[in-house]
PDB file of N, CA and C in Angstrom:
ATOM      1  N   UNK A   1       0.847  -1.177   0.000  1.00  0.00           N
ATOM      2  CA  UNK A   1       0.000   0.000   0.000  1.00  0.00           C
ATOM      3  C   UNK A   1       0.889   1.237   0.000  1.00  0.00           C
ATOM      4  N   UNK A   2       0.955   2.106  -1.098  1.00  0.00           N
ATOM      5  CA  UNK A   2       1.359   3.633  -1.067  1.00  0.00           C
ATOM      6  C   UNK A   2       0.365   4.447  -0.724  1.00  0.00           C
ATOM      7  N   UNK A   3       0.664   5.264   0.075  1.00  0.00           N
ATOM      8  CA  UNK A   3       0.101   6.211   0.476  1.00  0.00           C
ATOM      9  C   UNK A   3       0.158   7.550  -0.323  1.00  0.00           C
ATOM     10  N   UNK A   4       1.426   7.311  -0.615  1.00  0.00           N
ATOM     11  CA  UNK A   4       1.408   8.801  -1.783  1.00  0.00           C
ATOM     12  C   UNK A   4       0.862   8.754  -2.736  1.00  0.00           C
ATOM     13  N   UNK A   5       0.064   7.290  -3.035  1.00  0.00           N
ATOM     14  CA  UNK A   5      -1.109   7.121  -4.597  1.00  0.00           C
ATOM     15  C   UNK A   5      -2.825   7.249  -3.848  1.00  0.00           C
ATOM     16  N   UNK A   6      -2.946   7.425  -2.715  1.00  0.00           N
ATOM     17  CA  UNK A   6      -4.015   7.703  -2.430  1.00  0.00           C
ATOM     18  C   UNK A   6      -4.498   9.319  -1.872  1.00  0.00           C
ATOM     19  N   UNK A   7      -5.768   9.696  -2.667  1.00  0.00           N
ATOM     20  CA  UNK A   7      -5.777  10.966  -1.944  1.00  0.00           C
ATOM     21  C   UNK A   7      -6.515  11.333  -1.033  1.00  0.00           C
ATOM     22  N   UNK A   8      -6.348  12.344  -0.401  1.00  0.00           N
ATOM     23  CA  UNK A   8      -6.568  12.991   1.107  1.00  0.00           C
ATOM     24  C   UNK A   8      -7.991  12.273   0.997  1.00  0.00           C
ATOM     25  N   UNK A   9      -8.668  12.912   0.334  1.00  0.00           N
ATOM     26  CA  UNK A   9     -10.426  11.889   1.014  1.00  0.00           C
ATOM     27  C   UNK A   9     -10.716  10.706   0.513  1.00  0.00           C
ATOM     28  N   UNK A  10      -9.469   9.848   0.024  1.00  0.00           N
ATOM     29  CA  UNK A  10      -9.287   8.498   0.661  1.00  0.00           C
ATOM     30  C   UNK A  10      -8.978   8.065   1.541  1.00  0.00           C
ATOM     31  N   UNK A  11      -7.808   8.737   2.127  1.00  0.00           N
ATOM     32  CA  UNK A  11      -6.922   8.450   3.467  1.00  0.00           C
ATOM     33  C   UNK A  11      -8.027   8.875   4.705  1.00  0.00           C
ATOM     34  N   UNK A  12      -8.913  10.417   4.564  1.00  0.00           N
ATOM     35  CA  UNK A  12      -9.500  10.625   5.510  1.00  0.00           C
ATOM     36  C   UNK A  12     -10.704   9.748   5.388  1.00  0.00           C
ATOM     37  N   UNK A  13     -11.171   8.767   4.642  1.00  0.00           N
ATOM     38  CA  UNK A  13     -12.514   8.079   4.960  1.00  0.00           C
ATOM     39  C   UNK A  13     -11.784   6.687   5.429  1.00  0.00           C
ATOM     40  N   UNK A  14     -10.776   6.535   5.474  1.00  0.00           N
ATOM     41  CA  UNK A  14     -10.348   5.521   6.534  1.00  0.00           C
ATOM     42  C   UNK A  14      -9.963   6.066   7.909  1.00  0.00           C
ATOM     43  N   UNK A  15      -9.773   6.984   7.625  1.00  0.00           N
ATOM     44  CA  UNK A  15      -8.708   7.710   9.227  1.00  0.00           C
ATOM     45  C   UNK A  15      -9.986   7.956  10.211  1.00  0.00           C
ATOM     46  N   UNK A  16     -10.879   8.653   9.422  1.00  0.00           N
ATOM     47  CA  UNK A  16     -11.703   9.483  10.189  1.00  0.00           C
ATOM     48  C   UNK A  16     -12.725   8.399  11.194  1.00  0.00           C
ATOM     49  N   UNK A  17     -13.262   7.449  10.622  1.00  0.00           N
ATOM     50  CA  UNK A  17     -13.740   6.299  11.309  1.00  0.00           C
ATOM     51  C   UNK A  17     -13.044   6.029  12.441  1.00  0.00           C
ATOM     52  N   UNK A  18     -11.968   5.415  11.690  1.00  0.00           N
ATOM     53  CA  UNK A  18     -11.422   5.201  13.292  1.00  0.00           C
ATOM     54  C   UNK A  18     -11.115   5.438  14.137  1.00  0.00           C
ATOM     55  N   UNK A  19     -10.437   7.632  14.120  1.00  0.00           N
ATOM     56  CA  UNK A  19     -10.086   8.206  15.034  1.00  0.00           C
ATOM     57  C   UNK A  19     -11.695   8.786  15.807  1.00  0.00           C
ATOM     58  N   UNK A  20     -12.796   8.336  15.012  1.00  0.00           N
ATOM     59  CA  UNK A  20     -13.742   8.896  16.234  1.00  0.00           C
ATOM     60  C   UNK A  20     -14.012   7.319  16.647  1.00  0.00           C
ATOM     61  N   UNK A  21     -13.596   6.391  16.551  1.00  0.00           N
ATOM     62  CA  UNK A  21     -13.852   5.739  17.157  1.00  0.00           C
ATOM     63  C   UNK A  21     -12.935   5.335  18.718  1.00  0.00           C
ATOM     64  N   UNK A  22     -11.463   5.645  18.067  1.00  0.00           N
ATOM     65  CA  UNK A  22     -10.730   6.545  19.435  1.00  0.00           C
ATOM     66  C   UNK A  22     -10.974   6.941  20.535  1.00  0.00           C
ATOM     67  N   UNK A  23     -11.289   8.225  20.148  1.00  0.00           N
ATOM     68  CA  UNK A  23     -12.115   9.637  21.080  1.00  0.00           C
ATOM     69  C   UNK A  23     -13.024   8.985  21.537  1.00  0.00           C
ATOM     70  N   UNK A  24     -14.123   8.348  21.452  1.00  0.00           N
ATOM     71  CA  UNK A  24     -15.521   7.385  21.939  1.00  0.00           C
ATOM     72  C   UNK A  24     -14.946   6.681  22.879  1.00  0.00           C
ATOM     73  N   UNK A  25     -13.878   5.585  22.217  1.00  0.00           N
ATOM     74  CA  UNK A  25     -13.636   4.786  23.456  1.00  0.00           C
ATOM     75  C   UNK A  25     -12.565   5.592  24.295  1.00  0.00           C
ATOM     76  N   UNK A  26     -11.823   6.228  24.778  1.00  0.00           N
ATOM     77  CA  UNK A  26     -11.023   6.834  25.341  1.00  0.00           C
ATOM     78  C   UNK A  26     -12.426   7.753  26.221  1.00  0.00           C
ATOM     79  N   UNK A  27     -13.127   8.310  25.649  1.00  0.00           N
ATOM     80  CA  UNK A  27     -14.221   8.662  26.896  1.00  0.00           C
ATOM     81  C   UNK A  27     -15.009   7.581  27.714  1.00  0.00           C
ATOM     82  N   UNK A  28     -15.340   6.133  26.702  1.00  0.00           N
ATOM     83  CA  UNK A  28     -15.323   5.640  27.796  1.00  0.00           C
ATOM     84  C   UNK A  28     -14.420   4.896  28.254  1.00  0.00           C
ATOM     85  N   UNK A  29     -13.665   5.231  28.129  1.00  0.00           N
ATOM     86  CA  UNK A  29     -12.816   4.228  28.660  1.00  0.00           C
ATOM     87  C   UNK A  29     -12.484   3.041  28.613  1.00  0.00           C
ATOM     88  N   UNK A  30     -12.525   2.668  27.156  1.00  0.00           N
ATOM     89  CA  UNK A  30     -12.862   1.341  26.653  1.00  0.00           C
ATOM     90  C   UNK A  30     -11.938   0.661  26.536  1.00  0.00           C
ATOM     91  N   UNK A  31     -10.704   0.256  26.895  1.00  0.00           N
ATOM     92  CA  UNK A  31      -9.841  -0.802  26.065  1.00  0.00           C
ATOM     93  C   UNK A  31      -9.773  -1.371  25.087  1.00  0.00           C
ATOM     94  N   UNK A  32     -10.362  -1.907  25.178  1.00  0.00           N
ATOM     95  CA  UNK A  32     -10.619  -3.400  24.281  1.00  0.00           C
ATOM     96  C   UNK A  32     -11.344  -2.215  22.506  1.00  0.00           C
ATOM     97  N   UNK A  33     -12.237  -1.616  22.932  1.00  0.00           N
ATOM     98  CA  UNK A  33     -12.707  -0.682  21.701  1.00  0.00           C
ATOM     99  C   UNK A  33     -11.471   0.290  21.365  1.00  0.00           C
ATOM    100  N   UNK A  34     -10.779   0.887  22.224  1.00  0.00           N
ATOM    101  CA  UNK A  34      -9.589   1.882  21.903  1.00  0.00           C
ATOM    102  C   UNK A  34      -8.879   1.244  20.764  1.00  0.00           C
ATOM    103  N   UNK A  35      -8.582   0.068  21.260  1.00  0.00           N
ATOM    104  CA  UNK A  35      -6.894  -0.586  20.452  1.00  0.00           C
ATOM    105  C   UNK A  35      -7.093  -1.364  19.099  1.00  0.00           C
ATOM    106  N   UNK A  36      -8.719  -1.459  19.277  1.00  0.00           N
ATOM    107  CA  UNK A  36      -8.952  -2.410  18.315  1.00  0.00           C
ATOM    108  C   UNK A  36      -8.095  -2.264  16.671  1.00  0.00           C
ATOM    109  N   UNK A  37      -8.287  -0.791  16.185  1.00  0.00           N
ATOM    110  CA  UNK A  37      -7.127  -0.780  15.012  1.00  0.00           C
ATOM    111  C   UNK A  37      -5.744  -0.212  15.326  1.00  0.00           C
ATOM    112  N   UNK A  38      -5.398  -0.629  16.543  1.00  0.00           N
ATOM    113  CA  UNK A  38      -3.750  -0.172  16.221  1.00  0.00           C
ATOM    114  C   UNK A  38      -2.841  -1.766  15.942  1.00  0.00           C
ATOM    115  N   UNK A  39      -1.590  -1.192  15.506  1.00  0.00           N
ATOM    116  CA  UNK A  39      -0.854  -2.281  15.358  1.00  0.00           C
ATOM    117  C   UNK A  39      -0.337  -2.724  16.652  1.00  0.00           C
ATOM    118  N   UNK A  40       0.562  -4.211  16.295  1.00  0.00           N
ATOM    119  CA  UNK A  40       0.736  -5.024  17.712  1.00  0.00           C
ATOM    120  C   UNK A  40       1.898  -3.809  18.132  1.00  0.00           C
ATOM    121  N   UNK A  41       2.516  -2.906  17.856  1.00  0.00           N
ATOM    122  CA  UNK A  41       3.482  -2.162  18.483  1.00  0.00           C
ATOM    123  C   UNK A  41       2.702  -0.895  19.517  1.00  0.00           C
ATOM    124  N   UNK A  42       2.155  -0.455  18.534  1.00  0.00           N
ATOM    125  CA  UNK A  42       1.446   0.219  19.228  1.00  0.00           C
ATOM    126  C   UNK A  42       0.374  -0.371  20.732  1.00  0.00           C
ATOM    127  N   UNK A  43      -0.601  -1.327  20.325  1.00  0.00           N
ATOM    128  CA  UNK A  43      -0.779  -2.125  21.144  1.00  0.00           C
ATOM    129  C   UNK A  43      -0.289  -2.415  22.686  1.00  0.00           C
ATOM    130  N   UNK A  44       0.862  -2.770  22.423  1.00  0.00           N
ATOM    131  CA  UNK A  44       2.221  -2.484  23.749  1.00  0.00           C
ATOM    132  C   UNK A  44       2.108  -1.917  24.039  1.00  0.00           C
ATOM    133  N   UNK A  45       2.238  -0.787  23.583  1.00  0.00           N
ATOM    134  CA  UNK A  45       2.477   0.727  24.760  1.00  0.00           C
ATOM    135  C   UNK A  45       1.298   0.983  25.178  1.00  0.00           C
ATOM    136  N   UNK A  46       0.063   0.976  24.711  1.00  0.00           N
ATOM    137  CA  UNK A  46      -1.276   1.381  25.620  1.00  0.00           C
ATOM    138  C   UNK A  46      -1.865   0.353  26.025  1.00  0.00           C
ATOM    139  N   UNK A  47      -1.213  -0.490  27.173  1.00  0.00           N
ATOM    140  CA  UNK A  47      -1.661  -1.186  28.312  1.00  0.00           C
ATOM    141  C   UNK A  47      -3.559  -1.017  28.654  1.00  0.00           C
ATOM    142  N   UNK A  48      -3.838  -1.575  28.704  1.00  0.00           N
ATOM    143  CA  UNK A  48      -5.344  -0.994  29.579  1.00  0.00           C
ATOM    144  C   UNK A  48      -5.278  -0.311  30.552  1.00  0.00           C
ATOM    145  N   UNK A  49      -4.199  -0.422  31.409  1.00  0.00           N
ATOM    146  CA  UNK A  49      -3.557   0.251  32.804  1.00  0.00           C
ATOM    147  C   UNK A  49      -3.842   1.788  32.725  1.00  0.00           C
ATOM    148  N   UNK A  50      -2.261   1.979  31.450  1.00  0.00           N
ATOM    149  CA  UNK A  50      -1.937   2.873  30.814  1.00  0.00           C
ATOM    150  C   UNK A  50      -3.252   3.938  30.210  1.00  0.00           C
ATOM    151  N   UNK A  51      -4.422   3.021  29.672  1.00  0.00           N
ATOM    152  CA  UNK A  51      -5.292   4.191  29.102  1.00  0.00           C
ATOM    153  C   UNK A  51      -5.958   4.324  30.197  1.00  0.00           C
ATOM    154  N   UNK A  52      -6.563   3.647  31.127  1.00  0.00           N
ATOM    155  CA  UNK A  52      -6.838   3.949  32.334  1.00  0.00           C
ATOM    156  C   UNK A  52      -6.768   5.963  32.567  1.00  0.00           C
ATOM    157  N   UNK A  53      -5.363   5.272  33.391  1.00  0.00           N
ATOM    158  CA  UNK A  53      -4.800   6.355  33.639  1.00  0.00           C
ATOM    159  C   UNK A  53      -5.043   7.212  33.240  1.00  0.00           C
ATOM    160  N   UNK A  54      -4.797   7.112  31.399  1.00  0.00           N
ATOM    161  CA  UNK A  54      -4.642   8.804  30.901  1.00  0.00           C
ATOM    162  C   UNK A  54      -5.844   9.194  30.661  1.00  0.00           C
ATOM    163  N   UNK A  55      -6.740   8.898  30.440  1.00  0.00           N
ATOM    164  CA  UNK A  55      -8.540   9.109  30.493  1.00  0.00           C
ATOM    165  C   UNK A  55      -8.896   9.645  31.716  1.00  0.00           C
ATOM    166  N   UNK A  56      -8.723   9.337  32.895  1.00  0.00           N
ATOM    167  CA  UNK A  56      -9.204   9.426  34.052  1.00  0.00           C
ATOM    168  C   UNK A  56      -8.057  10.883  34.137  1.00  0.00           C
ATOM    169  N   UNK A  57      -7.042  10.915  34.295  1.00  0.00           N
ATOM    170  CA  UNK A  57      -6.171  12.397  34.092  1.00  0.00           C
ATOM    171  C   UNK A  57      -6.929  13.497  33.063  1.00  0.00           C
ATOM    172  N   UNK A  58      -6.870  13.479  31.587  1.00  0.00           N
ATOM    173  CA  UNK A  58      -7.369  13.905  30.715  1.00  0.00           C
ATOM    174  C   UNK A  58      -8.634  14.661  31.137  1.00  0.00           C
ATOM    175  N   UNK A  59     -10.165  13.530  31.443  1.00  0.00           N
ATOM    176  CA  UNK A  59     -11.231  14.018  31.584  1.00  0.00           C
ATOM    177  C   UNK A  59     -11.621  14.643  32.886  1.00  0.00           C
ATOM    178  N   UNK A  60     -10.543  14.813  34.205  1.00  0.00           N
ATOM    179  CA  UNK A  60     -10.776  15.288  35.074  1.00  0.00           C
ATOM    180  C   UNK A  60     -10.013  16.376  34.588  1.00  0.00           C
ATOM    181  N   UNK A  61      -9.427  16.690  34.029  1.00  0.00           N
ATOM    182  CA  UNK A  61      -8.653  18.528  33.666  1.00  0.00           C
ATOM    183  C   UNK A  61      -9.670  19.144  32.242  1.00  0.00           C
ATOM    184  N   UNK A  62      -9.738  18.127  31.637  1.00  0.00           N
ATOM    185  CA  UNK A  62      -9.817  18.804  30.060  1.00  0.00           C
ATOM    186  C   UNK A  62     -11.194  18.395  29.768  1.00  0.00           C
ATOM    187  N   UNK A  63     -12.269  17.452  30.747  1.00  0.00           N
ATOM    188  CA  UNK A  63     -13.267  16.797  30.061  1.00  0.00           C
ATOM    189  C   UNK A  63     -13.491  15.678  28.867  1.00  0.00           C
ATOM    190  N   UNK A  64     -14.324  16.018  28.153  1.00  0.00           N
ATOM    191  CA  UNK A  64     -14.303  15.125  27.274  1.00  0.00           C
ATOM    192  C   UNK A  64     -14.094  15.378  25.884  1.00  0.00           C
ATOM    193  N   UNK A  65     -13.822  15.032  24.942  1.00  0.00           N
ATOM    194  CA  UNK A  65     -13.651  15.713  23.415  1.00  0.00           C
ATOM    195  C   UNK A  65     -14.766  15.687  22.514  1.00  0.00           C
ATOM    196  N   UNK A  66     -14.426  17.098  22.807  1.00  0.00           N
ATOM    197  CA  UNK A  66     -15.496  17.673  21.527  1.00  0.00           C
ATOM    198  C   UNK A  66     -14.941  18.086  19.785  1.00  0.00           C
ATOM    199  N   UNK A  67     -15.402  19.448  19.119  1.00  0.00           N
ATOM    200  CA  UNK A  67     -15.530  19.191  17.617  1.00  0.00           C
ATOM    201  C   UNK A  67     -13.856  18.961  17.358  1.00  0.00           C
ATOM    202  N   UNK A  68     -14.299  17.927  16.308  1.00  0.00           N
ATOM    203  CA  UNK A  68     -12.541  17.913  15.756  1.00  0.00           C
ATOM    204  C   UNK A  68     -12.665  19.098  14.280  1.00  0.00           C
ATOM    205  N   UNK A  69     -11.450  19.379  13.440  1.00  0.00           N
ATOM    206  CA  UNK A  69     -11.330  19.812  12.753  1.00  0.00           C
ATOM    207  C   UNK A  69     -10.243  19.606  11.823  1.00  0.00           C
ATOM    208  N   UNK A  70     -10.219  19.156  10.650  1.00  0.00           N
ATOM    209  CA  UNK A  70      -9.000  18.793  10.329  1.00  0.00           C
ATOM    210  C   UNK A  70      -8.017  19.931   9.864  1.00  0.00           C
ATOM    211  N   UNK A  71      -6.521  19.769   9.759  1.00  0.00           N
ATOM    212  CA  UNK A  71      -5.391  20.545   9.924  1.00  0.00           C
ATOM    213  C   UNK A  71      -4.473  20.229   8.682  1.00  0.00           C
ATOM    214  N   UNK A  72      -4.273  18.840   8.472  1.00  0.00           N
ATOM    215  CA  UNK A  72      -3.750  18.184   7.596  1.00  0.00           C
ATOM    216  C   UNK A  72      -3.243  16.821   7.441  1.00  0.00           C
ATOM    217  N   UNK A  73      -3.229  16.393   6.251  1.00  0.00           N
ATOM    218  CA  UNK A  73      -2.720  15.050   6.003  1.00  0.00           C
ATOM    219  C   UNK A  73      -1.586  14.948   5.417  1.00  0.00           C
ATOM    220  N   UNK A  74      -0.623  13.930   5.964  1.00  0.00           N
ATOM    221  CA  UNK A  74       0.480  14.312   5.627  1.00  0.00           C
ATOM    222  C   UNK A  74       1.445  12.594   5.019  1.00  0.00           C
ATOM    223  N   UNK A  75       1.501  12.616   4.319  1.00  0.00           N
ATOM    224  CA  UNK A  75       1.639  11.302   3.460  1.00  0.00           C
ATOM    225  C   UNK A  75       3.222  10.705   2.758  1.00  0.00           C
ATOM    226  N   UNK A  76       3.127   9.588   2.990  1.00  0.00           N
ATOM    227  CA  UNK A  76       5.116   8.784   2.550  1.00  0.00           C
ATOM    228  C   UNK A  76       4.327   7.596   2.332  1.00  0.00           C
ATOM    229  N   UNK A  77       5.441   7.135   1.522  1.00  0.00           N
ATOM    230  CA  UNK A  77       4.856   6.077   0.828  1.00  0.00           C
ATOM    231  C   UNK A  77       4.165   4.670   1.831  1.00  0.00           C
ATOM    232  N   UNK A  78       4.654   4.715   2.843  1.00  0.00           N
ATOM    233  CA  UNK A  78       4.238   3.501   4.296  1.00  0.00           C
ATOM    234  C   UNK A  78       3.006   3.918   4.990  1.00  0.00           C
ATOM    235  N   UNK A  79       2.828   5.458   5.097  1.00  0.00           N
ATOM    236  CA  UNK A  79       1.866   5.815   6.005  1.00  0.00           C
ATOM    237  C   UNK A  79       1.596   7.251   5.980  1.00  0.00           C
ATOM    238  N   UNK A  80       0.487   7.663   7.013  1.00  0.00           N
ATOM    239  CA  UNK A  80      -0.132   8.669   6.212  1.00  0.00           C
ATOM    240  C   UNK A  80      -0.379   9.616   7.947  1.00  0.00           C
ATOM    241  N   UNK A  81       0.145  10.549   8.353  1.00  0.00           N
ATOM    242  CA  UNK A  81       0.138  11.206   9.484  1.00  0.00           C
ATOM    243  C   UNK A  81      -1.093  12.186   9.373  1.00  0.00           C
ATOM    244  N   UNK A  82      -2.106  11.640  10.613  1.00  0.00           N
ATOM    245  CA  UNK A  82      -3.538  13.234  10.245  1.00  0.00           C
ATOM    246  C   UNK A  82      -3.609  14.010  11.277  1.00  0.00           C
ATOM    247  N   UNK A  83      -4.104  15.073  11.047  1.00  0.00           N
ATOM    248  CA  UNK A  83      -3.527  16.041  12.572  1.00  0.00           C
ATOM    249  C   UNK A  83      -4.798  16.628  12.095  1.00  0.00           C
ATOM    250  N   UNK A  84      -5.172  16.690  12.980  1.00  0.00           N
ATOM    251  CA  UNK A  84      -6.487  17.651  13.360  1.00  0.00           C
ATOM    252  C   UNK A  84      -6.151  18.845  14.583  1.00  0.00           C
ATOM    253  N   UNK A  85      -7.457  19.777  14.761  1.00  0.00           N
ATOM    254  CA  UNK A  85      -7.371  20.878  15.710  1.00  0.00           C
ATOM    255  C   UNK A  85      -8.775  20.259  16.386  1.00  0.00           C
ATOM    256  N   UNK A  86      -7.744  19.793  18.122  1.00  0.00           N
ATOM    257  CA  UNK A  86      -9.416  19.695  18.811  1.00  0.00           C
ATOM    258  C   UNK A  86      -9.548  19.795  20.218  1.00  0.00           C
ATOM    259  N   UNK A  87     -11.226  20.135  20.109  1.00  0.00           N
ATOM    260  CA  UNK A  87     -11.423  20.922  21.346  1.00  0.00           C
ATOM    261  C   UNK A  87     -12.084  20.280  22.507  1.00  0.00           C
ATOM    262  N   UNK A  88     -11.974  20.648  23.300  1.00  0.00           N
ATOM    263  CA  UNK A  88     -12.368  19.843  24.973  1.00  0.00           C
ATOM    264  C   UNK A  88     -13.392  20.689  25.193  1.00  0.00           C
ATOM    265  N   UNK A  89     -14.126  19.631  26.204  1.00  0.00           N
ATOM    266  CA  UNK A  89     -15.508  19.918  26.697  1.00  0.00           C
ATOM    267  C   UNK A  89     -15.413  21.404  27.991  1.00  0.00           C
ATOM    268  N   UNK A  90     -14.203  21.021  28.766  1.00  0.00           N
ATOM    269  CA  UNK A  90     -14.146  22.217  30.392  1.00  0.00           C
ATOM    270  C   UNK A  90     -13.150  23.232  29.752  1.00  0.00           C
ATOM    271  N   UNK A  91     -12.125  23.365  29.193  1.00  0.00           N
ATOM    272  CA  UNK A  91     -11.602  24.386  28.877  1.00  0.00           C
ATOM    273  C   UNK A  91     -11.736  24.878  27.502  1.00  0.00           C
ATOM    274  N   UNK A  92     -10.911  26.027  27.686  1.00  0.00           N
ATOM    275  CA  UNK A  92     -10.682  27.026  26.636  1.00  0.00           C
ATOM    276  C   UNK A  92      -9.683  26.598  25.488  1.00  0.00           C
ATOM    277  N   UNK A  93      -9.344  26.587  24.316  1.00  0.00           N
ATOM    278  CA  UNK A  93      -7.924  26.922  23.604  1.00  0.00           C
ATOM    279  C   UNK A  93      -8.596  25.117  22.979  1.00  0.00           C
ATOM    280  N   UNK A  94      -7.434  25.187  21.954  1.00  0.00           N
ATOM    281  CA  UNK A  94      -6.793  24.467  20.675  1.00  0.00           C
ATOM    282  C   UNK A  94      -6.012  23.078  20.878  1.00  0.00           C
ATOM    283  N   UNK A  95      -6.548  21.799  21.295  1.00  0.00           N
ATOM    284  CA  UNK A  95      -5.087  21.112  21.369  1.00  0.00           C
ATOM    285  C   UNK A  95      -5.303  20.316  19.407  1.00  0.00           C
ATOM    286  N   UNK A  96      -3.920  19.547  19.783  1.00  0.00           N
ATOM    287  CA  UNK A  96      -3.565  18.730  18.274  1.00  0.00           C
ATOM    288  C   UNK A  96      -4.427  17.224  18.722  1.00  0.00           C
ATOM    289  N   UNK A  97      -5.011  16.769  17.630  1.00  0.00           N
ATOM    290  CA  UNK A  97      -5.205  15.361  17.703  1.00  0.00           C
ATOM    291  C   UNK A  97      -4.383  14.891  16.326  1.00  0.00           C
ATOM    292  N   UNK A  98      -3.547  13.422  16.469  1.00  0.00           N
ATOM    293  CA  UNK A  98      -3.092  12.752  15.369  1.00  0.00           C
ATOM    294  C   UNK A  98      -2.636  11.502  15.625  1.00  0.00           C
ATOM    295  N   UNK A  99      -3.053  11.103  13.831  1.00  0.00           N
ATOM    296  CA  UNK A  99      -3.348   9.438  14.087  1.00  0.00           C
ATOM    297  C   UNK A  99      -1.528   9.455  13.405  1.00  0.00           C
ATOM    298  N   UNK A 100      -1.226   8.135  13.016  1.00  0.00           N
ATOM    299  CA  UNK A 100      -0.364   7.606  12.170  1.00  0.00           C
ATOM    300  C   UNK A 100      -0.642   6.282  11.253  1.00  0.00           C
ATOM    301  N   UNK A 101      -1.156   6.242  10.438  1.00  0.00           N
ATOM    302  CA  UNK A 101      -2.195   5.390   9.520  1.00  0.00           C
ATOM    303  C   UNK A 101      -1.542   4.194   8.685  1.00  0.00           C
ATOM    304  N   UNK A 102      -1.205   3.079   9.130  1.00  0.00           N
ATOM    305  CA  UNK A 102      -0.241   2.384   7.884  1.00  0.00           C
ATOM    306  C   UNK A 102      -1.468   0.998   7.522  1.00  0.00           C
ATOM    307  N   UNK A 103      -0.965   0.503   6.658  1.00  0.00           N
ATOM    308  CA  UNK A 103      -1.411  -0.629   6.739  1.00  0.00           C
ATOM    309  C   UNK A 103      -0.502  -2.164   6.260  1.00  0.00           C
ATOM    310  N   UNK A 104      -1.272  -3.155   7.026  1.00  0.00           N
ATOM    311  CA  UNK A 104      -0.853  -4.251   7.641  1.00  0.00           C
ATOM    312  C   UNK A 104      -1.814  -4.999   7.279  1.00  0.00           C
ATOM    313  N   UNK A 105      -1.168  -6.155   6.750  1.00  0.00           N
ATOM    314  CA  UNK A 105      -1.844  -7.759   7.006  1.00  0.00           C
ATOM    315  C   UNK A 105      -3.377  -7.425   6.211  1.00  0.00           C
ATOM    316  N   UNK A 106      -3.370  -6.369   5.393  1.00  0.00           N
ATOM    317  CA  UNK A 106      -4.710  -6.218   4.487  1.00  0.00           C
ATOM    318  C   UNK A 106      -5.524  -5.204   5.484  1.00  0.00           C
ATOM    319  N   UNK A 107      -5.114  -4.680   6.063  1.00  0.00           N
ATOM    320  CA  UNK A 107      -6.210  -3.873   7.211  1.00  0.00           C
ATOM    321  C   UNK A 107      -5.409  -2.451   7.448  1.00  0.00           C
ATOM    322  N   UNK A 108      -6.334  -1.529   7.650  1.00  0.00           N
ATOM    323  CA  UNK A 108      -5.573  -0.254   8.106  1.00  0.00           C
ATOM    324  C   UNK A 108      -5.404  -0.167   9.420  1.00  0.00           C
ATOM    325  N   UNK A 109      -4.684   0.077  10.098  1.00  0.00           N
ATOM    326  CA  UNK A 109      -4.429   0.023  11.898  1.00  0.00           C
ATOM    327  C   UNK A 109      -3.384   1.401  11.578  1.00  0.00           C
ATOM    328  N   UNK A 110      -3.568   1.571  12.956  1.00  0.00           N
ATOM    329  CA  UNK A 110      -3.223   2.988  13.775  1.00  0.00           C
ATOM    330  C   UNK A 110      -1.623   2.869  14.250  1.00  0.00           C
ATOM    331  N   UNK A 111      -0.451   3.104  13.769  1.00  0.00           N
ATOM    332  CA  UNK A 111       0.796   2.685  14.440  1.00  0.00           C
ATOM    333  C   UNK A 111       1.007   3.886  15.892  1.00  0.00           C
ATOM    334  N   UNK A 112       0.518   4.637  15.791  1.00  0.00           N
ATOM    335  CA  UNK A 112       0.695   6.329  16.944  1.00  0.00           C
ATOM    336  C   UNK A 112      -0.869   6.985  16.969  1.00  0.00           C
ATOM    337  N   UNK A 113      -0.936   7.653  17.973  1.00  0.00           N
ATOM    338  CA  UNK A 113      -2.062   8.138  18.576  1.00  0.00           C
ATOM    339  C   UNK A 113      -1.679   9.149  19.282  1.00  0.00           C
ATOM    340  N   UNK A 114      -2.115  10.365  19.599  1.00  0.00           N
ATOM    341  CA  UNK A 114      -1.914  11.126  20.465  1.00  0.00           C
ATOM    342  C   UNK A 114      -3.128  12.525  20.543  1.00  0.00           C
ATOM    343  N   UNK A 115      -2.664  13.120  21.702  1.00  0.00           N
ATOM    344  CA  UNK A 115      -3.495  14.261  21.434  1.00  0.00           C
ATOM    345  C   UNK A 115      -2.794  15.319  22.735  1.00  0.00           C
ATOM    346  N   UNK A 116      -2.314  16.471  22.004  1.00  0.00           N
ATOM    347  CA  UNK A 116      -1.637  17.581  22.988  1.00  0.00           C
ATOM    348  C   UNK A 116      -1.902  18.406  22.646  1.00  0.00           C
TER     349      UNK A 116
END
């Protein structure tokens, strides 16, 4: 799979599914729904423990996530980086949401996740 032969509202009608499916489970706190498309690397690092944690941190400062907006897509031939602008439910201001999009084994999965 190249990524640099697919365009942006190809990449975003795969991305976008899954990163609200993300945000959903990360409010609730889902595990098992969070990880479902990341790869086994990624996988590793967000423990159930681990999202625990950062959910329960997150939604006691920042609430819960509200409108996303996209920022840009950013594309190499392996994978496809999406960054959005998004906003929280209790405060004020702008953070980044972004996926890292590759695909594997015939399936698109999530290699990075974040949101600052």
């Amino acid at each position: 799979m190249n990524f640099l032969e697919m365009s942006e509202q190809e990449i975003l009608a795969v991305a976008t599914p899954i990163m609200d499916n993300l945000m959903q489970a990360s409010t609730d706190i889902d595990h098992k729904k969070h990880v479902q498309d990341f790869t086994e690397r990624a996988k590793a690092i967000v423990t159930k423990e681990h999202l625990e944690w950062v959910c329960k941190k997150y939604q006691s400062e920042k609430g819960t996530w509200g409108k996303r907006e996209l920022i840009a897509v950013l594309k190499r031939p392996d994978s496809a980086a999406i960054i959005w602008k998004q906003l929280c439910s209790k405060v004020e201001g702008e953070y980044v949401a972004e996926i890292v999009l590759t695909h594997q084994g015939g399936r698109f999965l999530v290699d990075h996740a974040m949101v600052f």
